[in-house]
Protein backbone atom coordinates (compact mmCIF):
# COMPACT_ATOMS: atom_id res chain seq x y z
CA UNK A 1 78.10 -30.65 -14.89
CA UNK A 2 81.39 -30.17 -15.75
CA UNK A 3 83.44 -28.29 -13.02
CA UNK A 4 86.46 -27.09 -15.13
CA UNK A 5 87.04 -23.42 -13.64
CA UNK A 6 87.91 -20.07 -15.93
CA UNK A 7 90.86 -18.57 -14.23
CA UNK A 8 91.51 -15.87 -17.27
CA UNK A 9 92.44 -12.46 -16.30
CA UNK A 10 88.93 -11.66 -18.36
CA UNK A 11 87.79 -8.40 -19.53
CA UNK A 12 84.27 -7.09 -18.36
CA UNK A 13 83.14 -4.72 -21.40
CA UNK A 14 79.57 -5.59 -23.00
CA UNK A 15 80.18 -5.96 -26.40
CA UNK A 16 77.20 -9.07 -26.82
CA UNK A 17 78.80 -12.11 -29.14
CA UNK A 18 80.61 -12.37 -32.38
CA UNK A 19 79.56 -15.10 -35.14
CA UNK A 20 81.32 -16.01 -38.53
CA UNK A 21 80.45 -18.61 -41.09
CA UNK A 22 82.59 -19.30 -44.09
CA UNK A 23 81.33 -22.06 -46.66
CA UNK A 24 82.96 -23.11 -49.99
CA UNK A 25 79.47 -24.44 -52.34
CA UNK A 26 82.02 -26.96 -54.19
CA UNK A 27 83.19 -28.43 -50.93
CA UNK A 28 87.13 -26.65 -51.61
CA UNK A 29 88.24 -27.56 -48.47
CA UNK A 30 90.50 -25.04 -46.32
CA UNK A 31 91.79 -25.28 -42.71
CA UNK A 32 91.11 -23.09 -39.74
CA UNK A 33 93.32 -20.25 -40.79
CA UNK A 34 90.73 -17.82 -42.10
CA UNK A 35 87.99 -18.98 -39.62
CA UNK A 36 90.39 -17.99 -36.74
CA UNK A 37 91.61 -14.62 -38.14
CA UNK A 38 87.80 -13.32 -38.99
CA UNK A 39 86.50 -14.58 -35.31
CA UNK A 40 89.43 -12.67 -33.99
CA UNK A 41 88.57 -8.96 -35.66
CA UNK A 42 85.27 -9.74 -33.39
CA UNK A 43 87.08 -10.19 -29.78
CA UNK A 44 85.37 -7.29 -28.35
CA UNK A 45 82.18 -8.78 -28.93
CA UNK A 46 82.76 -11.44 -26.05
CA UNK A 47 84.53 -11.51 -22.73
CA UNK A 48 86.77 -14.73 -22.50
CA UNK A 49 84.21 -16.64 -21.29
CA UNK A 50 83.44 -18.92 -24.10
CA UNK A 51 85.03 -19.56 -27.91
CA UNK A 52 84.15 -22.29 -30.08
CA UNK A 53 84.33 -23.38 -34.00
CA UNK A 54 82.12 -26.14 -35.92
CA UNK A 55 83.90 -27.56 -39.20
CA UNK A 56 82.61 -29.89 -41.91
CA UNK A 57 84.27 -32.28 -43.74
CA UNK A 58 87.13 -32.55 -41.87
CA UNK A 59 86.46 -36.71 -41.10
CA UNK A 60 86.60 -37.66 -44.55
CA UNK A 61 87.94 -41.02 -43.46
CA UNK A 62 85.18 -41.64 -41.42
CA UNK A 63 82.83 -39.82 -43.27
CA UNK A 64 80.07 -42.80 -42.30
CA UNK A 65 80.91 -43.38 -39.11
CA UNK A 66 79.26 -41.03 -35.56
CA UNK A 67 82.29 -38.85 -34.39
CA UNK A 68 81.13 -38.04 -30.51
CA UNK A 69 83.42 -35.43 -29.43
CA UNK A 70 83.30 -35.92 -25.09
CA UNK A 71 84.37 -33.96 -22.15
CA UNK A 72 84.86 -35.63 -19.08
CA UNK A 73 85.36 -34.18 -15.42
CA UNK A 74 87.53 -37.14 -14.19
CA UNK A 75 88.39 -40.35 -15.44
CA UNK A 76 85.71 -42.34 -13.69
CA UNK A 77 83.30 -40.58 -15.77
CA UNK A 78 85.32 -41.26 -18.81
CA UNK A 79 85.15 -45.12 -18.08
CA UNK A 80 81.18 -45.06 -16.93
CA UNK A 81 80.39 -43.49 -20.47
CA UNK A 82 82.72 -45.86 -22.38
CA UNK A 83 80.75 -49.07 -20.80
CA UNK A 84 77.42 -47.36 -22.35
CA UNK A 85 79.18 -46.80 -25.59
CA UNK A 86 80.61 -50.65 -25.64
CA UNK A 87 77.57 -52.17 -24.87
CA UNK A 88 75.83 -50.00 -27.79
CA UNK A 89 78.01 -49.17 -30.86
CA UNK A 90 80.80 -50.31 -32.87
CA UNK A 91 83.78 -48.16 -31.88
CA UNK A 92 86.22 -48.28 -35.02
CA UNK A 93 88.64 -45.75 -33.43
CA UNK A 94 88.75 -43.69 -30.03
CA UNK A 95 91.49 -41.50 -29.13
CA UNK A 96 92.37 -38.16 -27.22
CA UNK A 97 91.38 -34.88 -29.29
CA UNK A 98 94.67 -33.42 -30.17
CA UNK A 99 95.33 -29.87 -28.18
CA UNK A 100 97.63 -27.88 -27.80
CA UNK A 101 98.90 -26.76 -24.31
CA UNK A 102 99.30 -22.77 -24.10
CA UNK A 103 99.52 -20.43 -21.97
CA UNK A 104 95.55 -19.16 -21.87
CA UNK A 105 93.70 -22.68 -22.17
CA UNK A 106 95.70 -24.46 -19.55
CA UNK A 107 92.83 -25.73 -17.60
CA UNK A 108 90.65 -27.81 -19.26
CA UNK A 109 88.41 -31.19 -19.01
CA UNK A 110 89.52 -34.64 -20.92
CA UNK A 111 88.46 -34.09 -24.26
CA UNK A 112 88.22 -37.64 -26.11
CA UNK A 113 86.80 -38.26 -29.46
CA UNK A 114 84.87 -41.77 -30.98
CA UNK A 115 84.18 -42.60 -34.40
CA UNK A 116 80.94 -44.89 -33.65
CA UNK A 117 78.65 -47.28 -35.57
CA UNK A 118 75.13 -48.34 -33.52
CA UNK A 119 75.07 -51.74 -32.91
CA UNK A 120 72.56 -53.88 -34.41
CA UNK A 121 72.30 -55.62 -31.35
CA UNK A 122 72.81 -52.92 -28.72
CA UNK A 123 71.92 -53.53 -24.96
CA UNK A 124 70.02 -50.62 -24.75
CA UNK A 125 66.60 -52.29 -24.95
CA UNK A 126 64.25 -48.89 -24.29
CA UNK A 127 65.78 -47.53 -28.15
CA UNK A 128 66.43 -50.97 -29.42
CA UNK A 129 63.92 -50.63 -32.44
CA UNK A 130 65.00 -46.41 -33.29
CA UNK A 131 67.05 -46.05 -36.37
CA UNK A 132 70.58 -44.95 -36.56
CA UNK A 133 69.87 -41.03 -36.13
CA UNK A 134 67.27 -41.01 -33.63
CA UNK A 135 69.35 -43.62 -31.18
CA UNK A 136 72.44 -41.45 -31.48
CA UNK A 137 69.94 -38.80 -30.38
CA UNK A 138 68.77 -40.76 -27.32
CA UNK A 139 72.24 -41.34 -26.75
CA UNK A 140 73.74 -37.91 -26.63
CA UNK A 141 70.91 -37.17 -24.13
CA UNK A 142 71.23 -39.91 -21.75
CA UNK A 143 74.85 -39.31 -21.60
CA UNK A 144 74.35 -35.66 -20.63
CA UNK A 145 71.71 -35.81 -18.73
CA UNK A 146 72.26 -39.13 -16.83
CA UNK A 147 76.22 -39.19 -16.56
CA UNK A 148 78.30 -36.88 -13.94
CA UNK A 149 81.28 -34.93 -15.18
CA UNK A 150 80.39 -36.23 -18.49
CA UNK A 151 78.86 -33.91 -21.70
CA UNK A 152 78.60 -35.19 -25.50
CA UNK A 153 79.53 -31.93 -27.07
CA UNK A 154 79.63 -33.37 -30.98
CA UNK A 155 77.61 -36.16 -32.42
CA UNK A 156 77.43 -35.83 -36.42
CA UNK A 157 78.85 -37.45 -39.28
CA UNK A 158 82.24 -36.20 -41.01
CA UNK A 159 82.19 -32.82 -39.02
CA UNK A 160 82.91 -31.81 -35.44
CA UNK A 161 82.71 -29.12 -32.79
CA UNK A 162 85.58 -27.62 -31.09
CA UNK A 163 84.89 -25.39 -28.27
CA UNK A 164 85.97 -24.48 -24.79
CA UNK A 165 86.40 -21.68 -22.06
CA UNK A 166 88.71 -18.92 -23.61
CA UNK A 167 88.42 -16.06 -26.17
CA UNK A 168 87.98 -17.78 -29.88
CA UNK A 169 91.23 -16.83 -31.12
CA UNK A 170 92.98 -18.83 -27.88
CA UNK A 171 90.43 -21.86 -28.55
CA UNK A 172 91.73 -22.68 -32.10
CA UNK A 173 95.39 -22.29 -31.06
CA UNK A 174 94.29 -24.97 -28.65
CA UNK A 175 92.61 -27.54 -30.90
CA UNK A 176 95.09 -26.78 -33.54
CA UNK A 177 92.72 -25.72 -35.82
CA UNK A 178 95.65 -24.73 -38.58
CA UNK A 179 96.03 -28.65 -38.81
CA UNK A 180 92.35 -29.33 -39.65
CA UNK A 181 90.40 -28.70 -43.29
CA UNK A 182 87.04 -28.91 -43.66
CA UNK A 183 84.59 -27.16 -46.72
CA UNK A 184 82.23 -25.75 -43.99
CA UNK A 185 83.07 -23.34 -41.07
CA UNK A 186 81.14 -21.46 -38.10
CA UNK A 187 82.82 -19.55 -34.93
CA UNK A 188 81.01 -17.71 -32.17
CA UNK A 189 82.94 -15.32 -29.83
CA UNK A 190 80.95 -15.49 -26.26
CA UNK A 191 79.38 -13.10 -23.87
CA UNK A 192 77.16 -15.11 -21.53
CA UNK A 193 73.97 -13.16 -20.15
CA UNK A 194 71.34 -16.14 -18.96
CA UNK A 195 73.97 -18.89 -18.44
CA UNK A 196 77.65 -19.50 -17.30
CA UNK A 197 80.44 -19.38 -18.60
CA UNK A 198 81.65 -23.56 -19.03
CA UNK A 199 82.85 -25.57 -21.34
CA UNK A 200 80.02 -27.26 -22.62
CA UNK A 201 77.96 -23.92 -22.53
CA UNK A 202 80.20 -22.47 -24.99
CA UNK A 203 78.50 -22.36 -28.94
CA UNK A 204 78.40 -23.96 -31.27
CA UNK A 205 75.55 -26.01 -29.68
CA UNK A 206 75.59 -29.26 -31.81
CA UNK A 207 72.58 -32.34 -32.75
CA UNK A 208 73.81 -35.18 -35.28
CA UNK A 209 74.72 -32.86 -37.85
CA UNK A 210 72.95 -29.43 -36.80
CA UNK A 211 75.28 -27.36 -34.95
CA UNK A 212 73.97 -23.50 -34.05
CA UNK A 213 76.23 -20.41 -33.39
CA UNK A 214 74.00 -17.71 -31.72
CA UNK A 215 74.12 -14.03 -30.60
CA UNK A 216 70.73 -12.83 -28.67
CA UNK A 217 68.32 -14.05 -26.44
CA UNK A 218 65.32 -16.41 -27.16
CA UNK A 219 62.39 -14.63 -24.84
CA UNK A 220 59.93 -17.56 -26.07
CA UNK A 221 62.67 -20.48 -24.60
CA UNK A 222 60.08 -21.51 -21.89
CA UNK A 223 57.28 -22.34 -24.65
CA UNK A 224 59.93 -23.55 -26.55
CA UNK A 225 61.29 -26.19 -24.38
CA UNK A 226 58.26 -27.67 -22.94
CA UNK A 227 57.31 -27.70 -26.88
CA UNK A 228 60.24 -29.76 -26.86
CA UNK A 229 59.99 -31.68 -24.17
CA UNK A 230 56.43 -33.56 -25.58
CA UNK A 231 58.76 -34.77 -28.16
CA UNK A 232 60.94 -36.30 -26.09
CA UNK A 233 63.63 -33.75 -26.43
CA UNK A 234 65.70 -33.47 -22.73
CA UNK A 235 66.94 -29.65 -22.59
CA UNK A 236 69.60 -30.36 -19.75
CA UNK A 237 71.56 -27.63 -20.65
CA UNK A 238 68.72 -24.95 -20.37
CA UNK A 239 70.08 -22.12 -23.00
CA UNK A 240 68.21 -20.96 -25.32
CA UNK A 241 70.77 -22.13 -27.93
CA UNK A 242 69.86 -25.85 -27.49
CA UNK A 243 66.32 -25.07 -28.12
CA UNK A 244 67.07 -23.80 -31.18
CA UNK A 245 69.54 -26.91 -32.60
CA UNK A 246 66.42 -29.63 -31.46
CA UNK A 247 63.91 -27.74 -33.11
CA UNK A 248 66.00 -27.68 -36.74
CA UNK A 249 66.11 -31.13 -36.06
CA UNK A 250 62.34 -31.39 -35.14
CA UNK A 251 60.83 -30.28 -37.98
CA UNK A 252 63.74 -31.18 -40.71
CA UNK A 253 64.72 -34.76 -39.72
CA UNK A 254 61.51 -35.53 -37.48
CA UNK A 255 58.93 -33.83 -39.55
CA UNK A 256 60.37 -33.74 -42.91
CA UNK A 257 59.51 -30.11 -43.48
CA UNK A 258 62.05 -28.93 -46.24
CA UNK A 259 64.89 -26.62 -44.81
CA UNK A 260 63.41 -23.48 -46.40
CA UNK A 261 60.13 -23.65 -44.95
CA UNK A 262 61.63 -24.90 -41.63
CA UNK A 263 63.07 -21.30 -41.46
CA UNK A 264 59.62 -19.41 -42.17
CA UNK A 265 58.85 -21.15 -38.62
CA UNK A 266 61.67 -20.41 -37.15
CA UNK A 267 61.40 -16.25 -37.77
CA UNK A 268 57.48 -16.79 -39.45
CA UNK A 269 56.77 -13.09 -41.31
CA UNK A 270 54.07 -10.95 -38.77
CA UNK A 271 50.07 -11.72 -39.79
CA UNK A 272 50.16 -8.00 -41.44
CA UNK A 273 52.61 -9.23 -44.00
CA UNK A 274 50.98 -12.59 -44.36
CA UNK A 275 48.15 -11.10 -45.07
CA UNK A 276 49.05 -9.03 -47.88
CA UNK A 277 50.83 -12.52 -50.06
CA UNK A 278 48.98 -14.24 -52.86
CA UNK A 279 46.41 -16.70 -51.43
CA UNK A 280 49.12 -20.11 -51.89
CA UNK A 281 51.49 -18.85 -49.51
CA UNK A 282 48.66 -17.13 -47.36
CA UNK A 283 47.47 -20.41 -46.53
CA UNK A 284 50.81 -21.84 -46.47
CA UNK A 285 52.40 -19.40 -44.28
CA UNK A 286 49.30 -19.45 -42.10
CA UNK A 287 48.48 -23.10 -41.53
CA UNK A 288 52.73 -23.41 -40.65
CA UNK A 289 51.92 -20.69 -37.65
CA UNK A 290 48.90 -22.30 -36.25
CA UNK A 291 50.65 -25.72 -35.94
CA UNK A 292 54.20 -24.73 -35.26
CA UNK A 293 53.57 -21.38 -33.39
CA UNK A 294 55.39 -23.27 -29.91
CA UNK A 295 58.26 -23.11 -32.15
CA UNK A 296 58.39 -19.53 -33.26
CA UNK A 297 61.40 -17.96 -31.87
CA UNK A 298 60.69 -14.73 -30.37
CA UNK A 299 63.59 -12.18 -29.21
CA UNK A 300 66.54 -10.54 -30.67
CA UNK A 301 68.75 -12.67 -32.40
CA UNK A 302 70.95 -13.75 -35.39
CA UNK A 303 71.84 -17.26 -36.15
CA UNK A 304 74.50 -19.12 -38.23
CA UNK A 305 73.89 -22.81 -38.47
CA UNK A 306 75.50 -25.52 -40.42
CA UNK A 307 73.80 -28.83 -41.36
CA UNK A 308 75.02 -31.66 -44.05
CA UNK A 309 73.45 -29.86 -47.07
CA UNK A 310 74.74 -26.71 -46.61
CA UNK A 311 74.96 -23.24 -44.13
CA UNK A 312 72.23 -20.92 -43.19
CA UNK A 313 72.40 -17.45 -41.44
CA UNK A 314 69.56 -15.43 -40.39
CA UNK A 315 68.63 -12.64 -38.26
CA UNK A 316 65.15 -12.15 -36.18
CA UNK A 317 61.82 -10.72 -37.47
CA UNK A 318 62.96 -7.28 -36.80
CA UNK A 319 66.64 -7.98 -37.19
CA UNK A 320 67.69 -6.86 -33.24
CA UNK A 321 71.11 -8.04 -33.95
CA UNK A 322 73.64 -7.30 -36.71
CA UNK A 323 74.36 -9.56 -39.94
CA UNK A 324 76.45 -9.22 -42.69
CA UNK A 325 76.79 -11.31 -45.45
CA UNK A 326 79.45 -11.70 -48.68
CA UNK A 327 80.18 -13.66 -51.96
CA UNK A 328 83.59 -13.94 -53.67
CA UNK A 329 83.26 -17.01 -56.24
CA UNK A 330 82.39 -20.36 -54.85
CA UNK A 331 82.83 -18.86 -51.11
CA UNK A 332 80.17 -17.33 -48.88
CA UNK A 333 80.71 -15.46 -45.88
CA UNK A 334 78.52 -14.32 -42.83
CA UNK A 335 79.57 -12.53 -39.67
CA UNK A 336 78.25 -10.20 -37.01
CA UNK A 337 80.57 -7.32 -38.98
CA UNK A 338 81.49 -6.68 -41.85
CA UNK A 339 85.20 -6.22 -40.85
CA UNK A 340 85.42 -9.72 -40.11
CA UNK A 341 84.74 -10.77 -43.79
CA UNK A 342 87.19 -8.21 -45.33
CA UNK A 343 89.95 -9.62 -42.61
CA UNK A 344 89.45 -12.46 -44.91
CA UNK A 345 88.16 -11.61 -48.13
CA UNK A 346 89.45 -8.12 -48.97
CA UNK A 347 87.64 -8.24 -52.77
CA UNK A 348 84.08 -9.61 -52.58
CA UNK A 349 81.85 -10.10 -55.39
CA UNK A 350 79.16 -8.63 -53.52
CA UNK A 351 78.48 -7.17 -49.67
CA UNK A 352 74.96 -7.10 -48.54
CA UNK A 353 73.17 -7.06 -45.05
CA UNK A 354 69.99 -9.41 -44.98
CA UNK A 355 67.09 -8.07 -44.19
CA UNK A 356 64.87 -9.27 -41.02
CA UNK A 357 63.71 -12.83 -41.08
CA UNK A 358 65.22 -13.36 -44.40
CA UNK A 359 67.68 -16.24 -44.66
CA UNK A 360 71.11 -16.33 -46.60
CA UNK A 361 70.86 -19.70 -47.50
CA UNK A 362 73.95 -21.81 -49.32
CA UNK A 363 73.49 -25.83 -50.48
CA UNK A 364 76.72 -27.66 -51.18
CA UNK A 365 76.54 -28.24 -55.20
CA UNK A 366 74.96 -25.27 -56.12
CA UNK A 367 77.05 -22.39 -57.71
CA UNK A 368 74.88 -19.14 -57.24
CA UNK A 369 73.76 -18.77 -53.38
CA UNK A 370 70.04 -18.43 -52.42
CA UNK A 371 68.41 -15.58 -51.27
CA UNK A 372 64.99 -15.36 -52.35
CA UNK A 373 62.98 -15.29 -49.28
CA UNK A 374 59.53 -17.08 -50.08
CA UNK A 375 59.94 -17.67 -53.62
CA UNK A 376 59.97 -21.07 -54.75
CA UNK A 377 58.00 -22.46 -51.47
């Protein structure tokens, strides 16, 4: 889609994709300061090609309205997606998102911003009778699927993504992410394998409010996707990281399945394990895999994800990929290493690396952070 070229003298050395998440539980908001010097102590882990940050809370003036964050090839695209957006929602404000021209991210699409309300009365006849969430869904995906040179990278409520070609450090010099506060932050440092290195393919991968920072490789994308896909979901990006924002939003927002059980799908414990539980969350556990086994996620990974309760971090079943997580008061940090936390928080509470398949879990609201595994389901 977009055609925006990398010409970074980049380096080549393996190092396989850096992720930080920093949330305050009392919704203290900070700016970008910290998330930008912990992604930084993780630059090895990527190779230029892709550096992006998702922040929370930082609309608080619009904290109602649909900020779409958009990247546009040319200007004819730019005008093609704003007739779609006229004819469909309220636009309150639209404007360029502030950058910052320097001397790595010089090259880069239109990057535009929209703080949107759907119409009541919107032309779009085929989504007409969705609510709110699931036309801005429809939206997002006809946009990028049916719209050259054009890619919705950022659709949720009081939070956005902010993400581009260029190591991570570079990428919040360029969105001036010193200037912005939010309560909520996640950064991913990128080393494509499956996929290119573009501007829209860089994380965090974003849906409504879901947005997904990911190091690994999903070997079970392909049943994954055309699970998906009977659900109307359009992968047009085809990374694995996309499959793994639309099914968060499958079975929390679709299905109703509460967040913490969402996860036991997501990374479900082996049938050895399951086995060996009391008979509740036997049959629990059990009846989860047989109906949502398409949307197990098999292959090395670790995830960080934000969503408008709270953050969540987890690693795979066998925990393939590294996680490290930290408390100090109402914060709680997460990062690929432990370095990245102390850059930032050089006295934590306590230091811990999760275990495989078991979530770090932290709600806005709630003083003591969760990590409790099954308990409680």
């Amino acid at each position: 889609m977009l055609n925006i070229k990398n010409k970074f003298n980049l380096e080549r050395d393996i190092s396989g994709c850096g992720l930080v998440g920093i949330i305050n539980a009392k919704k203290v908001r900070t700016n970008g300061s910290d998330i930008k010097k912990s992604i930084s102590v993780e630059h090895d882990r990527g190779n230029g090609l892709g550096g992006g940050f998702a922040v929370y809370g930082n609309y608080p003036e619009y904290a109602e309205l649909y900020a779409f964050h958009i990247m546009y090839d040319n200007l004819s695209a730019k005008k093609d997606v704003e007739g779609y957006l006229n004819n469909n929602f309220i636009i309150e404000k639209e404007e360029p998102i502030p950058t910052f021209r320097t001397a790595k991210i010089y090259d880069h699409p239109y990057l535009h911003r929209y703080f949107l309300k759907p119409k009541s009365d919107r032309q779009d006849k085929l989504f007409r009778e969705l609510g709110d969430d699931d036309f801005v869904v429809n939206s997002v995906m006809l946009v990028n699927q049916h719209y050259d040179g054009a890619y919705v990278f950022s659709s949720g409520k009081n939070m956005g993504a902010f993400k581009g070609v260029g190591y991570p450090e570079d990428i919040a010099d360029f969105y001036k992410l010193e200037e912005i506060e939010g309560y909520m932050w996640t950064a991913h440092n990128r080393f494509p394998t499956n996929t290119p290195g573009w501007w829209g393919g860089a994380h965090p991968f974003t849906l409504l409010d879901w947005s997904i920072v990911h190091n690994g490789e999903i070997s079970s994308y392909g049943i994954n996707k055309r699970y998906l896909e009977m659900y109307k979901y359009n992968l047009s990006l085809k990374t694995d990281t996309e499959a793994i924002t639309y099914i968060l939003d499958l079975l929390v927002r679709k299905h109703g399945i509460p967040i913490r059980l969402a996860l036991t799908v997501l990374a479900s414990p082996f049938y050895n394990k399951i086995d060996k539980m009391d008979r509740v969350q036997k049959e629990l556990l059990t009846a989860l895999r047989q109906i949502y086994g398409s949307a197990l996620l098999n292959g090395p990974f670790a995830i960080v994800f934000g969503y408008s309760n709270g953050m969540v971090a987890m690693n795979d079943r066998i925990k393939l990929r590294p996680l490290v997580a930290a408390t100090a008061g109402d914060f709680t940090y997460v990062a690929s290493e432990e370095a990245a936390i102390s850059a930032v928080c050089p006295s934590p509470d306590r230091v811990w690396s999760p275990k495989a398949g078991e979530p770090v879990m932290v709600e806005f609201e709630e003083p003591v952070m969760q990590n409790r595994g099954l308990v409680g389901l």
